[in-house]
Protein backbone atom coordinates (compact mmCIF):
# COMPACT_ATOMS: atom_id res chain seq x y z
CA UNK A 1 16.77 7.84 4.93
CA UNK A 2 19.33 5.30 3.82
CA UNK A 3 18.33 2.04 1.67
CA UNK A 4 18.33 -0.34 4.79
CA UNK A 5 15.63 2.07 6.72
CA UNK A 6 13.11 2.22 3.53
CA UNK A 7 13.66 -1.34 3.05
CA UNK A 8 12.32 -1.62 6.51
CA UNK A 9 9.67 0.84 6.61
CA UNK A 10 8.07 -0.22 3.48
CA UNK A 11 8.76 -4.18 5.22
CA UNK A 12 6.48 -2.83 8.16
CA UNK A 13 3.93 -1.48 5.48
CA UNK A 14 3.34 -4.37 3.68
CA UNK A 15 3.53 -6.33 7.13
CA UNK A 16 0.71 -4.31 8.17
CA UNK A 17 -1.71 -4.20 5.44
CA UNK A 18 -1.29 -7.96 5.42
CA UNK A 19 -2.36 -8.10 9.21
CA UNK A 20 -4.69 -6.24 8.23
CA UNK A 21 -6.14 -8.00 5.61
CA UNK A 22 -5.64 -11.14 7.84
CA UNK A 23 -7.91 -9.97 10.29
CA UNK A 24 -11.06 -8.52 8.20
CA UNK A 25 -13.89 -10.98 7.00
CA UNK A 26 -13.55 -10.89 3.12
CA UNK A 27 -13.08 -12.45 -0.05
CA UNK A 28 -9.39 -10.96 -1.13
CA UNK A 29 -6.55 -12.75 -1.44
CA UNK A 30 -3.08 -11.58 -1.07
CA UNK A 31 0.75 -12.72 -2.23
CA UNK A 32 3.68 -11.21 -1.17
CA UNK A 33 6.82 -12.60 -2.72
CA UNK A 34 9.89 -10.03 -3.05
CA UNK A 35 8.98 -6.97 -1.69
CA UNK A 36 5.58 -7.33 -4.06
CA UNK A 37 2.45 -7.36 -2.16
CA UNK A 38 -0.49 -8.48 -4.59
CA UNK A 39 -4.09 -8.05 -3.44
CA UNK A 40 -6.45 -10.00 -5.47
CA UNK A 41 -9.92 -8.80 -5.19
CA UNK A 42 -13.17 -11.06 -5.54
CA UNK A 43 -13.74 -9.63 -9.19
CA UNK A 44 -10.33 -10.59 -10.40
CA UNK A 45 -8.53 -7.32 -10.00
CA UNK A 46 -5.60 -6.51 -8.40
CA UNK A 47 -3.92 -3.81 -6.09
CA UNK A 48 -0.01 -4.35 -6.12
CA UNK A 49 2.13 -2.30 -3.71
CA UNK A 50 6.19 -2.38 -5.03
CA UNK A 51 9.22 -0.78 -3.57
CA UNK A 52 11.36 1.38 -5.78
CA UNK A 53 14.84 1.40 -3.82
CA UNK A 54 16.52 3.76 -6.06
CA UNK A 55 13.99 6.67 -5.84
CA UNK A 56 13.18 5.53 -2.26
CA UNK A 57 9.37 5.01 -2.42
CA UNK A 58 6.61 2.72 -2.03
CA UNK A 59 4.42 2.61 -5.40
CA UNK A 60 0.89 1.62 -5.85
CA UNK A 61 -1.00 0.43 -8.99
CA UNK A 62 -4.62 0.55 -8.71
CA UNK A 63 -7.62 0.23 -11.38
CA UNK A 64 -7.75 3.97 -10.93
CA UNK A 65 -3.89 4.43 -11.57
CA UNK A 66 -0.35 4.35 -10.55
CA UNK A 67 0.67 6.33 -7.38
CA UNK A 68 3.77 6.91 -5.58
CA UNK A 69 4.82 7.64 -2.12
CA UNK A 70 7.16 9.42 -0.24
CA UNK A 71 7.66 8.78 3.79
CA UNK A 72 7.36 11.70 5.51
CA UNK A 73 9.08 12.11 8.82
CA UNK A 74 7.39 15.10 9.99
CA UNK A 75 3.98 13.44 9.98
CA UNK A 76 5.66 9.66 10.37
CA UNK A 77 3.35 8.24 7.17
CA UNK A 78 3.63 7.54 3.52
CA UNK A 79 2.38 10.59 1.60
CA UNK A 80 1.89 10.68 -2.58
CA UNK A 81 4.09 12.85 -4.46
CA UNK A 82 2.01 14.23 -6.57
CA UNK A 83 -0.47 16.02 -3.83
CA UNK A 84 0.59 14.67 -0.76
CA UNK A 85 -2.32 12.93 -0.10
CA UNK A 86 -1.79 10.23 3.29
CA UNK A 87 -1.24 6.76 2.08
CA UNK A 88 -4.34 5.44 4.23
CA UNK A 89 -6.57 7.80 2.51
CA UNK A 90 -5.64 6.75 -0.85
CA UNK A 91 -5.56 3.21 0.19
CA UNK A 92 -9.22 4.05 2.06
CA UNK A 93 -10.61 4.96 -1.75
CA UNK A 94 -8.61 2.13 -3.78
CA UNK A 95 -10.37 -0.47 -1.66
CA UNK A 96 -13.68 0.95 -1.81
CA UNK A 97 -13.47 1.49 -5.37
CA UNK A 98 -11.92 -1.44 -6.66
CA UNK A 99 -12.85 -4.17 -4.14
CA UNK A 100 -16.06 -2.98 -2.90
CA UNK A 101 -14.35 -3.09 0.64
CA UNK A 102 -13.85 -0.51 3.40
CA UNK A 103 -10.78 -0.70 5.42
CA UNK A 104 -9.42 1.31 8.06
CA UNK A 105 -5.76 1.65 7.12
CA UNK A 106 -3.59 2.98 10.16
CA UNK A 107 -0.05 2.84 8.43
């Protein structure tokens, strides 16, 4: 994958997660400014989602840690490097976790 389609597919990500976010009934708060989303939950926290162009992947930091993500274009989705874990599942627990809110994520 070459710089300008990462740039794109993490684009359609964050686009998505956004939408999503949009269209539920709760109390977080988002920013994206530069390729940075920022989720701010009720309680204060945050869940940020960054691109990392040079290693080509789409990081998360989380309460419960730092994760990072490979797309995969066997299974078309964002899986973590370190277990290959689907992005929606991981995003599925950070949610629950952190902002006491459960979300469907279809990325």
């Amino acid at each position: 994958m070459n710089e300008s389609e990462f740039n794109q597919r993490v684009d359609d990500t964050l686009s998505t997660i956004e939408e999503l976010l949009d269209e539920a009934e709760t109390d977080l708060d988002y920013i994206n400014n530069g390729g940075v989303l920022t989720v701010i939950c009720e309680n204060q926290s945050q869940i940020i989602f960054t691109r990392q162009t040079p290693v080509l992947q789409l990081w998360l930091a989380a309460r419960s840690g730092g994760f990072h993500f490979d797309y995969d274009f066997d299974v078309q989705t964002w899986l973590r490097d370190s277990d290959k874990a689907p992005l929606n599942d991981v995003l599925h627990t950070v949610f629950t976790e952190q902002a006491g809110e459960t979300f469907n994520f279809a990325l």
